[in-house]
Protein backbone atom coordinates (compact mmCIF):
# COMPACT_ATOMS: atom_id res chain seq x y z
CA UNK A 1 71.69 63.74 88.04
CA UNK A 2 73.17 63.37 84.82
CA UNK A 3 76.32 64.93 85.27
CA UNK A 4 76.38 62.84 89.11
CA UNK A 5 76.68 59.89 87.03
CA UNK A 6 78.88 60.85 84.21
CA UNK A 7 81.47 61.98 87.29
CA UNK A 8 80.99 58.77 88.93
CA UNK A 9 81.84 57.13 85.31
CA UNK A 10 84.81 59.13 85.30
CA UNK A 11 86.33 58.43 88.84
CA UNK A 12 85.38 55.15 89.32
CA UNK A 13 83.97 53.18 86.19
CA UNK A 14 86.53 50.88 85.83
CA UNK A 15 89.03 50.80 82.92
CA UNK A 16 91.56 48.63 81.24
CA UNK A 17 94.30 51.16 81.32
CA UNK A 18 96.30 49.15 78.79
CA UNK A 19 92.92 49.64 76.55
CA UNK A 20 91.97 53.05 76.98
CA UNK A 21 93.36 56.26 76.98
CA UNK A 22 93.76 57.16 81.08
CA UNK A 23 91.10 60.33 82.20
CA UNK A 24 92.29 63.40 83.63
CA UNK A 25 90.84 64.99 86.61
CA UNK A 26 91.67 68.79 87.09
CA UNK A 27 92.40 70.51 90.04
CA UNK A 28 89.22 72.89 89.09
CA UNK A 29 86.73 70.01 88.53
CA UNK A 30 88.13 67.95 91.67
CA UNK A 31 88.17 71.45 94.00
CA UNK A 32 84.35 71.34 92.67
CA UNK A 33 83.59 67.59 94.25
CA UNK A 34 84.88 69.53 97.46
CA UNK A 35 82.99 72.53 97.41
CA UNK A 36 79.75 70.83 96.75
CA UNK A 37 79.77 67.36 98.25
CA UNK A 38 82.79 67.53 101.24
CA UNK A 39 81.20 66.62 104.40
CA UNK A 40 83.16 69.33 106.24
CA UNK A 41 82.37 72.27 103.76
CA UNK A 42 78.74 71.29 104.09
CA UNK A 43 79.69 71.37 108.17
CA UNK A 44 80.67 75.00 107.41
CA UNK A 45 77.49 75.77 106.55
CA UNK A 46 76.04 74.78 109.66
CA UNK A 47 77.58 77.26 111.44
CA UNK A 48 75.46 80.23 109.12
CA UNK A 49 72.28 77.83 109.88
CA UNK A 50 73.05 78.63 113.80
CA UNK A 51 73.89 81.83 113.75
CA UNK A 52 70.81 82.28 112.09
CA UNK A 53 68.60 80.28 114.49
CA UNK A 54 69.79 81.85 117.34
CA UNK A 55 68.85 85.23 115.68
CA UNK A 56 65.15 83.83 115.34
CA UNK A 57 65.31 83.02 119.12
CA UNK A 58 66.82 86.78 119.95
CA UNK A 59 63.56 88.22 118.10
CA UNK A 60 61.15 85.83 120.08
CA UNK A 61 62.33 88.22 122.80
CA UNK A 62 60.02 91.04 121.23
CA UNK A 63 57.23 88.50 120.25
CA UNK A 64 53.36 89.43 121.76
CA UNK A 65 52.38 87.50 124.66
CA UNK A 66 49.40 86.03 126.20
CA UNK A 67 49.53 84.72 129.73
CA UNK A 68 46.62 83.19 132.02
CA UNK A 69 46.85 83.03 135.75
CA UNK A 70 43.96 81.00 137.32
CA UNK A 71 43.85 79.54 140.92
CA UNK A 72 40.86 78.13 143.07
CA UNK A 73 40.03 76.36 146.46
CA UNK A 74 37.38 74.49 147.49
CA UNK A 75 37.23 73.10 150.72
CA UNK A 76 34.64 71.67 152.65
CA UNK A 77 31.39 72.37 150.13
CA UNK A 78 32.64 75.82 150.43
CA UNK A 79 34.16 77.66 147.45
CA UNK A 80 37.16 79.59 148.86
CA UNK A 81 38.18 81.52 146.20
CA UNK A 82 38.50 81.42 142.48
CA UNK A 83 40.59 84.10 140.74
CA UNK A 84 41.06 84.33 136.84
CA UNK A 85 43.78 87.58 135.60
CA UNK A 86 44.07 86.69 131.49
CA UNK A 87 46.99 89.07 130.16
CA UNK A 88 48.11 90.31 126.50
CA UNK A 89 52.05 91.78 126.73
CA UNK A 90 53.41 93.45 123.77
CA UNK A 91 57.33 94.07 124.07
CA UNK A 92 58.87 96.94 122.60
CA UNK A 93 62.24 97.75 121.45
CA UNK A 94 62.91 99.62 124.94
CA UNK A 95 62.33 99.48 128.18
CA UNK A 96 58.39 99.60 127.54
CA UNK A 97 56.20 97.49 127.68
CA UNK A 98 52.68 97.44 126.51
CA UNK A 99 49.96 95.85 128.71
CA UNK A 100 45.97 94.72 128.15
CA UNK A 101 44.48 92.49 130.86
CA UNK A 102 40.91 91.25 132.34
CA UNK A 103 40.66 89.83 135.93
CA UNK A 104 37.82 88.04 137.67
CA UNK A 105 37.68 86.90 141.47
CA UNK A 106 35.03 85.45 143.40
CA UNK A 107 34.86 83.58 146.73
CA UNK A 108 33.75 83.46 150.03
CA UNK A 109 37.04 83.82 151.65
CA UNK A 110 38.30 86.12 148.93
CA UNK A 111 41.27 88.99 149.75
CA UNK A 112 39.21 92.24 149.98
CA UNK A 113 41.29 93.76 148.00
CA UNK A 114 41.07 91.09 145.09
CA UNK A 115 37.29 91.78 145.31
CA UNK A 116 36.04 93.09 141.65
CA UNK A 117 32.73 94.08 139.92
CA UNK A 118 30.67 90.74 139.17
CA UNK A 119 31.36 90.71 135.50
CA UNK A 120 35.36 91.43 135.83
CA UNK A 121 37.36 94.39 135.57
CA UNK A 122 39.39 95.07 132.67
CA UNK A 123 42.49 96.97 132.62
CA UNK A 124 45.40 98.97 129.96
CA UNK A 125 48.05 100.17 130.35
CA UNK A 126 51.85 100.19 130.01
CA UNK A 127 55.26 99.13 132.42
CA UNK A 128 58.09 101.42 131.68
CA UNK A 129 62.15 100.80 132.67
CA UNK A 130 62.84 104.47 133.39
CA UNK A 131 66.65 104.14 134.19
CA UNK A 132 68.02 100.44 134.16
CA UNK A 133 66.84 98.87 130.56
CA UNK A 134 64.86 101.93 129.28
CA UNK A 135 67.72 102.71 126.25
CA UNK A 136 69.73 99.45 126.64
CA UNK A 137 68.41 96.34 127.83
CA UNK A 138 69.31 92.50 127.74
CA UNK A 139 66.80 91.61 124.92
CA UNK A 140 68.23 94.38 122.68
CA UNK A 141 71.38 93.73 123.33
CA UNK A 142 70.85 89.71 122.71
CA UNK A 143 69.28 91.13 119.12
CA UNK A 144 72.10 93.22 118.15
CA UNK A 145 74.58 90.64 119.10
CA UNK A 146 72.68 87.64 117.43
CA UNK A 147 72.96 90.02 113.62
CA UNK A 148 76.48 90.55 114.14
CA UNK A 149 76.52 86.42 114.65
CA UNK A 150 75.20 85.99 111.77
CA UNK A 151 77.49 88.56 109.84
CA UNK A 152 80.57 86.73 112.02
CA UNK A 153 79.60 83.52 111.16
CA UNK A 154 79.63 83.70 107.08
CA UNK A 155 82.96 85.26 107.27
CA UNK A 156 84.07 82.02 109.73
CA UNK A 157 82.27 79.95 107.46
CA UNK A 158 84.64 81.56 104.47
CA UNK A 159 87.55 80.52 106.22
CA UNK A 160 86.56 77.13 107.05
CA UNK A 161 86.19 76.83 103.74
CA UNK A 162 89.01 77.82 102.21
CA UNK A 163 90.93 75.75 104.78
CA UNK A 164 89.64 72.78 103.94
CA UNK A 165 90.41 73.98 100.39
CA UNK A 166 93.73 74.82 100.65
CA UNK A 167 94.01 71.27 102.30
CA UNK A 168 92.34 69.14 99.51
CA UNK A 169 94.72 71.19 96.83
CA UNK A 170 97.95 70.49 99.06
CA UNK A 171 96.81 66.86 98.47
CA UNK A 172 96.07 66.87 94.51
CA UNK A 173 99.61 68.11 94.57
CA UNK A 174 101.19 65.61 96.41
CA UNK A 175 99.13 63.23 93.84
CA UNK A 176 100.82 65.33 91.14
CA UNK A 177 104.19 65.05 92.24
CA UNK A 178 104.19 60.81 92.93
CA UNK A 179 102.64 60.67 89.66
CA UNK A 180 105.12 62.68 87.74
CA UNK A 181 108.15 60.60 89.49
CA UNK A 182 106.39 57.21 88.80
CA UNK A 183 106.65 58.61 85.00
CA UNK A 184 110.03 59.94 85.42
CA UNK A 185 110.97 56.30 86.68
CA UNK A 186 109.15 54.69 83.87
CA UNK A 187 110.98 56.41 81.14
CA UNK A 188 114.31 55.41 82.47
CA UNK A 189 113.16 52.08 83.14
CA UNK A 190 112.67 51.71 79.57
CA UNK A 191 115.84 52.97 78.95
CA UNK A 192 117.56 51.25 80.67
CA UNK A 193 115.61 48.05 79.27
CA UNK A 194 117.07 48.90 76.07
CA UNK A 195 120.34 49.41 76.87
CA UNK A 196 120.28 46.54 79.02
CA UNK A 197 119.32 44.39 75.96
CA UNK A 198 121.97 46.44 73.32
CA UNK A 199 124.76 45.24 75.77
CA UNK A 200 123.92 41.77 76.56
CA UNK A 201 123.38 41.50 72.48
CA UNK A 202 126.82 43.29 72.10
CA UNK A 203 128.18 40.98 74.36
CA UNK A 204 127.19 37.78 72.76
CA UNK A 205 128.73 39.13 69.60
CA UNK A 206 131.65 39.72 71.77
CA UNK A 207 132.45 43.54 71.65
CA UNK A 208 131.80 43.80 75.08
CA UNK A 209 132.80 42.30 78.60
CA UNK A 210 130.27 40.41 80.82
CA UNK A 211 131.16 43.06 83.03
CA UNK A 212 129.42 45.52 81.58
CA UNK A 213 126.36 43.29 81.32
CA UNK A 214 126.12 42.84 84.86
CA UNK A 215 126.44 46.26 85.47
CA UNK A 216 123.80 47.18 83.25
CA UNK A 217 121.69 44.23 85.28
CA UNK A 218 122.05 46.41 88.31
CA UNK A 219 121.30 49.43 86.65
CA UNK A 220 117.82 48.15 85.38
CA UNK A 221 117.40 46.45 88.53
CA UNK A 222 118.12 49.49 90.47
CA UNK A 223 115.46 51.21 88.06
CA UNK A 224 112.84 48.62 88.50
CA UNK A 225 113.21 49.60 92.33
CA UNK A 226 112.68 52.79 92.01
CA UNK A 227 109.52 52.51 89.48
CA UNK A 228 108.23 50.10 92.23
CA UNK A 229 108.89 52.57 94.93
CA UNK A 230 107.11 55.23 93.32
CA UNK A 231 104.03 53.14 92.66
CA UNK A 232 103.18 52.80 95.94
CA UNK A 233 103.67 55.99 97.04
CA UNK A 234 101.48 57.05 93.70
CA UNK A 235 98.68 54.19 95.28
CA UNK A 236 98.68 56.00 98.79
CA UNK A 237 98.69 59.54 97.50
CA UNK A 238 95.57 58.58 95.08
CA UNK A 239 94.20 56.84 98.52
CA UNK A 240 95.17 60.43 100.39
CA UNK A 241 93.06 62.49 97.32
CA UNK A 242 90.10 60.04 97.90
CA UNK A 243 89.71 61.63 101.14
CA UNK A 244 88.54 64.76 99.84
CA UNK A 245 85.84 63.01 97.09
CA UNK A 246 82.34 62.41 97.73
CA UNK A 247 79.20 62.11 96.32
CA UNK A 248 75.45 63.28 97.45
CA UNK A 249 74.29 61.96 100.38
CA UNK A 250 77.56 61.54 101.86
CA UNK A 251 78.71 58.62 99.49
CA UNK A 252 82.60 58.66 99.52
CA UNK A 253 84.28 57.62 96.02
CA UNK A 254 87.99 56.16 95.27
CA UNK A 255 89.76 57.39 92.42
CA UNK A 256 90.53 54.68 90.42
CA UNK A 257 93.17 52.93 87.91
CA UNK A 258 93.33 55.17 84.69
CA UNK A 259 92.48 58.20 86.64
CA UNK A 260 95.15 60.93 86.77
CA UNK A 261 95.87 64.30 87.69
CA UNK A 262 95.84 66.89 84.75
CA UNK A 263 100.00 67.74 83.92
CA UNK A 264 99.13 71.23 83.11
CA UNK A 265 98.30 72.17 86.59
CA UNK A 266 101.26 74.85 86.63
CA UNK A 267 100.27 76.90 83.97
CA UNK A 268 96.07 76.97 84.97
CA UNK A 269 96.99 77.50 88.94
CA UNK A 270 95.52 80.63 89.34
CA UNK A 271 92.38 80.25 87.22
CA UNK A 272 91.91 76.76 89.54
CA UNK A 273 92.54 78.97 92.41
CA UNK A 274 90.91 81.89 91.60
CA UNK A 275 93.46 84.15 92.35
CA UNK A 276 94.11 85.58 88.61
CA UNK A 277 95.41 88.57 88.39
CA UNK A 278 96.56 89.38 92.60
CA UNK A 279 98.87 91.80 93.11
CA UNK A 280 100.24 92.27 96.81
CA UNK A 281 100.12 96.05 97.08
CA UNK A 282 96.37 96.10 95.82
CA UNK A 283 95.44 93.90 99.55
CA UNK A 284 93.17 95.67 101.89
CA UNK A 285 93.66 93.95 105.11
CA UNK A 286 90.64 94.72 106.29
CA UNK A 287 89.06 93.06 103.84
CA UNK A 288 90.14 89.74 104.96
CA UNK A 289 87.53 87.53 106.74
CA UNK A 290 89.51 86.69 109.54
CA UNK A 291 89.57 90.35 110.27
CA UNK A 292 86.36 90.75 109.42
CA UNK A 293 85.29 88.67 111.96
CA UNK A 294 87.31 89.94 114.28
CA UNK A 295 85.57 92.84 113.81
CA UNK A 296 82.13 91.69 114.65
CA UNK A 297 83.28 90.04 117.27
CA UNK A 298 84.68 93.30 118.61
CA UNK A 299 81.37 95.76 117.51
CA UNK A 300 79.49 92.36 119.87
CA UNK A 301 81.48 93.02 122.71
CA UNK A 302 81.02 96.91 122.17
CA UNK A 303 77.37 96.48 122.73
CA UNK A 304 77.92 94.03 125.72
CA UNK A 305 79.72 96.42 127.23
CA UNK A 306 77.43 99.37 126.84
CA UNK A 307 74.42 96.79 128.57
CA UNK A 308 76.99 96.38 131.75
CA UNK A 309 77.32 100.33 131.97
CA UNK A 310 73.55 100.49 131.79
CA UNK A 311 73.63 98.06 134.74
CA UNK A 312 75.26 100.36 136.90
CA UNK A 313 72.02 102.68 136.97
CA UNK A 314 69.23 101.95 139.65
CA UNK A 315 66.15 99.69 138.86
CA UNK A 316 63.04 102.05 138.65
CA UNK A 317 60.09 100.57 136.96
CA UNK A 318 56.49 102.03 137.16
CA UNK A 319 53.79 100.69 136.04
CA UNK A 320 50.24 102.27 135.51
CA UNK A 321 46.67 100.74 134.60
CA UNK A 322 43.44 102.54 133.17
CA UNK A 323 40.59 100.58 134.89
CA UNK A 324 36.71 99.80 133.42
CA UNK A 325 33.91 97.38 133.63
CA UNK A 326 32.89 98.66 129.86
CA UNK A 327 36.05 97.99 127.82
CA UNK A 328 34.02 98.82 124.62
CA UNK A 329 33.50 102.28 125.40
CA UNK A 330 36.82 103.32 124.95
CA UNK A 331 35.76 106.85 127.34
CA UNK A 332 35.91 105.28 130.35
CA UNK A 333 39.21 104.04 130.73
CA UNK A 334 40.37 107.48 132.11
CA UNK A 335 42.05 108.54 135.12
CA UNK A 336 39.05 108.43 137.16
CA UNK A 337 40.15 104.39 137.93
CA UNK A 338 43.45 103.58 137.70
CA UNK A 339 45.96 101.09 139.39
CA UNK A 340 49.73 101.87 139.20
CA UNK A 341 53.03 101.19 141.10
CA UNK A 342 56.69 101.95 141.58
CA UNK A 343 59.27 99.32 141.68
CA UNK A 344 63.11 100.95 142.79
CA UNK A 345 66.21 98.45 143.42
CA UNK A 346 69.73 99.71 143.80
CA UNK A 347 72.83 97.79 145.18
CA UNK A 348 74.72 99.39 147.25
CA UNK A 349 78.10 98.70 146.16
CA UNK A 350 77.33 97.62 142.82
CA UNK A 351 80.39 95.17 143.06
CA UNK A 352 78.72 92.83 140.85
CA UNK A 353 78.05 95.47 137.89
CA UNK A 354 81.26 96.96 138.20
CA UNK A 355 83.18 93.80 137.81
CA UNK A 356 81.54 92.52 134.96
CA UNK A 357 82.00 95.89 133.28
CA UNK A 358 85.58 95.74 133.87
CA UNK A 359 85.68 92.08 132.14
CA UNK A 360 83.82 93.45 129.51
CA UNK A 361 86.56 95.92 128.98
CA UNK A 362 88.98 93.70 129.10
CA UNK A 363 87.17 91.30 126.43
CA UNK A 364 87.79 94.69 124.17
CA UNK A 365 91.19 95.14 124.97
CA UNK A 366 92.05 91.43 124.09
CA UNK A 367 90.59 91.42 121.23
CA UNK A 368 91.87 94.35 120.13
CA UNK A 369 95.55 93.37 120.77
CA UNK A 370 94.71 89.84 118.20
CA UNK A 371 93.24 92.13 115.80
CA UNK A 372 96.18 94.05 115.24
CA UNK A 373 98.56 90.99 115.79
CA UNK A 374 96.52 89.34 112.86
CA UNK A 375 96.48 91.85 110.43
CA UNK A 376 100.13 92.13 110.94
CA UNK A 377 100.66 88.43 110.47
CA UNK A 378 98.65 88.17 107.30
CA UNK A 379 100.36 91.25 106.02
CA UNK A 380 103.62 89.33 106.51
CA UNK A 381 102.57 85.83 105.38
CA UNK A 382 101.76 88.03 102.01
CA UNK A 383 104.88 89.38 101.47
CA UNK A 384 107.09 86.17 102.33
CA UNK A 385 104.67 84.42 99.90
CA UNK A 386 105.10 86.98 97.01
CA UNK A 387 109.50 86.78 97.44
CA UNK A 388 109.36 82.87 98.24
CA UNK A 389 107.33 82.78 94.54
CA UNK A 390 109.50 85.33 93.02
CA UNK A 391 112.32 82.99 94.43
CA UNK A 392 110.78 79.59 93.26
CA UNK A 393 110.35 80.99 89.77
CA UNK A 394 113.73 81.82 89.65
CA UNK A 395 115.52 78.34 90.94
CA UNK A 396 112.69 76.56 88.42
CA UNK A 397 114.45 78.57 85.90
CA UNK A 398 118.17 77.18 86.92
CA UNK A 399 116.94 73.87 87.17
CA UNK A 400 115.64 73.20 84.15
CA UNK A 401 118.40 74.67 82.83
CA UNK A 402 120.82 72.21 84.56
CA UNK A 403 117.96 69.16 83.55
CA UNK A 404 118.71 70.28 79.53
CA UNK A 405 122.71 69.99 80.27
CA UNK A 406 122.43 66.92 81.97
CA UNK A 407 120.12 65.67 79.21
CA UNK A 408 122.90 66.63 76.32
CA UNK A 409 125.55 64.82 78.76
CA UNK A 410 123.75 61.53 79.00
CA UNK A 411 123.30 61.36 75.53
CA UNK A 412 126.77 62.17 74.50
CA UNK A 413 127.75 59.90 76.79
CA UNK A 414 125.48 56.74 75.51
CA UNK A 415 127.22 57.84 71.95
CA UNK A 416 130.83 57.91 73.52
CA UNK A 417 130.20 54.62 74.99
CA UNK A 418 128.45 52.88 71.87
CA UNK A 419 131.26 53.80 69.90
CA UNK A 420 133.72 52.19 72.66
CA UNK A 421 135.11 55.72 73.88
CA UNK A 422 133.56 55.79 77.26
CA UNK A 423 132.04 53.38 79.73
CA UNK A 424 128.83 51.76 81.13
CA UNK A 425 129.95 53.48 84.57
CA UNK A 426 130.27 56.61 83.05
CA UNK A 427 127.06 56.39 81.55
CA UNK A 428 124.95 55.53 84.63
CA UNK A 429 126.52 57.94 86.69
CA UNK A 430 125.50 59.82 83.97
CA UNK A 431 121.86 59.17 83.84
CA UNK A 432 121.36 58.83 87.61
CA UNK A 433 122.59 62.85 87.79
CA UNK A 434 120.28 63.46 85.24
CA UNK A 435 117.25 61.49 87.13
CA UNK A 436 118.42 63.07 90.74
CA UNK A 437 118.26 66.72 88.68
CA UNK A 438 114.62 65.92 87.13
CA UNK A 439 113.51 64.83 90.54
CA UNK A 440 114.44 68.03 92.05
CA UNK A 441 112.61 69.92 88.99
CA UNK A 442 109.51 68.25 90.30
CA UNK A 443 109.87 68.58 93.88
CA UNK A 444 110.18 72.52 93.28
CA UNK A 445 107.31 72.47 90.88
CA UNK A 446 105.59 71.03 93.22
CA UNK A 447 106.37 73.95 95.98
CA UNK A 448 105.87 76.37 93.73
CA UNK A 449 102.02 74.67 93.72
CA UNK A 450 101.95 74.34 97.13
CA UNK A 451 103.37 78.12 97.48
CA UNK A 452 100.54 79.35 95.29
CA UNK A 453 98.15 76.75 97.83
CA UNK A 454 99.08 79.06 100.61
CA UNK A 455 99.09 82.31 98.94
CA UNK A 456 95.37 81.31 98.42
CA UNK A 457 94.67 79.85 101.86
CA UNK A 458 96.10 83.52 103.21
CA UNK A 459 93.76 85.48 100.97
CA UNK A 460 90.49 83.56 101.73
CA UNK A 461 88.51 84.88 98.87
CA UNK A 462 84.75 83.94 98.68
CA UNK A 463 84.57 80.79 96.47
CA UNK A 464 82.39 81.15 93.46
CA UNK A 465 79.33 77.94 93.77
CA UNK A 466 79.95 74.89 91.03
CA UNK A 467 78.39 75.12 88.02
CA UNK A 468 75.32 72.23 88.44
């Protein structure tokens, strides 16, 4: 609770930003508002919390049952009949059935053959599936299917997680970025503020045209357009991040004035991301959840199809009953009194069974084909990922290179022009390179982030739990 509220301080106590030094929200402590409190990761979870549930209902399949049959008539002041058959069933895992009951029929008008001892007849004995459902049967097959769900659905819930993720860090980024450029525009602002004022103070003194003061109006007006520009886009941004921030009990939260995103970001990436230390030829492909799932998915319609080849075998059940009036000597339930049966169904053309064994097949086949079509795509998305950041590292390099030489040019060129060798032109064409150069060095920073974004996004690796 305490550290609910000191978080709550930080993103939305309120702050005089001119009084107080602004508060920095990392991309690992915000990524930790989303694991925890994001409405859709906690969604995610739902779908292990299913998976599970419909596992409890595949093993009510096998669970003891008790089952009472009574009927009467009375008609007339004459008692018809009045039957009572009371049965205990205990499933097993094949085709078998265990089977304790006690019946008790009376009446004037009763069947003949429903006519039993006065005190009831009690009966055990057992229902066996000895072709169709004996080895593989619907409730076993419902069992195995519903713990492969469950298996399925944590890796689905892994990748609905690192989706949502990979989303929320594409937006911190995009927070970055306006950020950075509102600064950029700020410092040259105030540049041009003070050159602004050197000129119009050089021109009073009259070493310099008005000219050159209006141009220098434009410049800082042109300046002051851009800073503005890049507010707003900073505001909506901030707005865009908020989307991803909540609370417990679903409370959304705003970031707030004197709330911004931690400039370090590039060189802590991969601890944020978890994705320290990855090297591209040490990827199993298998390991990857999507494939994983995949997989269970497949082994699930393995044992689907192995039910519909059991259902091309004939229906023979038989059932047999020991009979006795004295269920607590176990002796006489022998076969002395018995009461048994055969039960035989088989289609003739088993159209039915064959066709949905073919569809089962071809369930297999598909998803065979999108296994092997995925673990090719992820294996490609890895290696355009590892040459696009070998690439991005490379053009950061050049750029910050040409930001340093168009750096040394500005100034010599403020120096030039202060001592009356050059001109206010000169210098502003000057400057806006420079500002067009430093806005490029951001916008492939900011790639290079969202590169890295994918790269984890592809690799879906299990997210460690926030520290409380």
């Amino acid at each position: 609770m305490k550290n609910i509220l000191l978080s709550v301080l930080i993103l939305i106590g309120a702050a005089v930003q001119a009084q107080v030094e602004p508060t920095i929200i990392s991309l690992s402590e915000y990524l930790g508002y989303v694991k925890r409190f994001h409405p859709i990761v906690k969604q995610a979870n739902l779908v292990i919390s299913e998976s599970e549930a419909k596992l409890l209902k595949a093993r009510g399949a096998f669970d003891p049952k008790i089952e009472v049959d009574y009927d009467s008539k009375t008609f007339k002041n004459t008692d018809y009949y009045d039957k009572l058959n009371t049965t205990f069933k205990i499933p097993t895992w094949y085709g078998i059935e265990l089977k304790g009951s006690f019946e008790e029929n009376d009446g004037v008008f009763l069947n003949p053959e429903a006519s039993l001892p006065e005190d009831g007849l009690y009966s055990v004995g057992v229902s066996v599936s000895v072709a169709r459902g004996l080895l593989n049967n619907e409730r076993m097959a419902v069992l195995r299917q519903s713990k492969l769900f469950v298996k399925q659905a944590k890796a689905d819930r892994q990748l609905l997680v690192n989706e949502i993720l990979y989303e929320a860090t594409l937006s911190y980024f995009n927070w970055l970025r306006s950020y950075n450029e509102m600064r950029l525009f700020e410092d040259f602002l105030d540049n041009t503020s003070r050159r602004f004022e050197g000129i119009k103070k050089s021109f009073e003194e009259g070493e310099l045209s008005a000219i050159d003061t209006l141009e220098a109006k434009i410049a800082l007006n042109n300046r002051a357009l851009s800073l503005e520009k890049s507010r707003i886009t900073f505001t909506k941004s901030s707005l865009e991040l908020s989307n991803y921030l909540w609370l417990n009990e679903n409370t959304p939260i705003e970031i707030a004035d004197g709330v911004i995103p931690d400039l370090s970001t590039l060189q802590s990436i991969d601890e944020a991301l978890q994705i320290s230390g990855f090297l591209i030829d040490s990827i199993n492909i298998n390991d990857h959840p999507k494939i994983q799932s995949l997989d269970y998915k497949l082994q699930s319609l393995n044992i689907e199809k192995r039910l519909k080849v059991n259902n091309l075998l004939p229906t023979v059940d038989l059932q047999y009953n020991f009979l006795s009036q004295t269920p607590d000597i176990v002796s006489t339930f022998n076969t002395a009194a018995y009461k048994g049966g055969i039960n035989i169904r088989i289609p003739l053309f088993l159209r039915k069974e064959r066709g949905d064994l073919k569809l089962a097949k071809l369930k297999i086949q598909d998803t065979r084909f999108e296994m092997e079509s995925t673990k090719v795509k992820i294996k490609n998305k890895f290696d355009a990922l590892d040459q696009e950041l070998t690439s991005l590292s490379t053009q950061n390099r050049y750029i910050k290179s040409i930001v340093n030489d168009y750096d040394t040019l500005l100034k010599a060129e403020e120096r030039k022009f202060f001592l009356g060798e050059s001109s206010l032109f000169l210098v502003n064409t000057r400057e806006s390179k420079l500002i067009d150069s430093k806005l490029k060095s951001i916008a492939l920073e900011t790639n290079f982030l969202n590169t890295k974004a994918m790269l984890f996004n592809v690799l879906s690796l299990p997210q460690d739990d926030p520290v409380n």
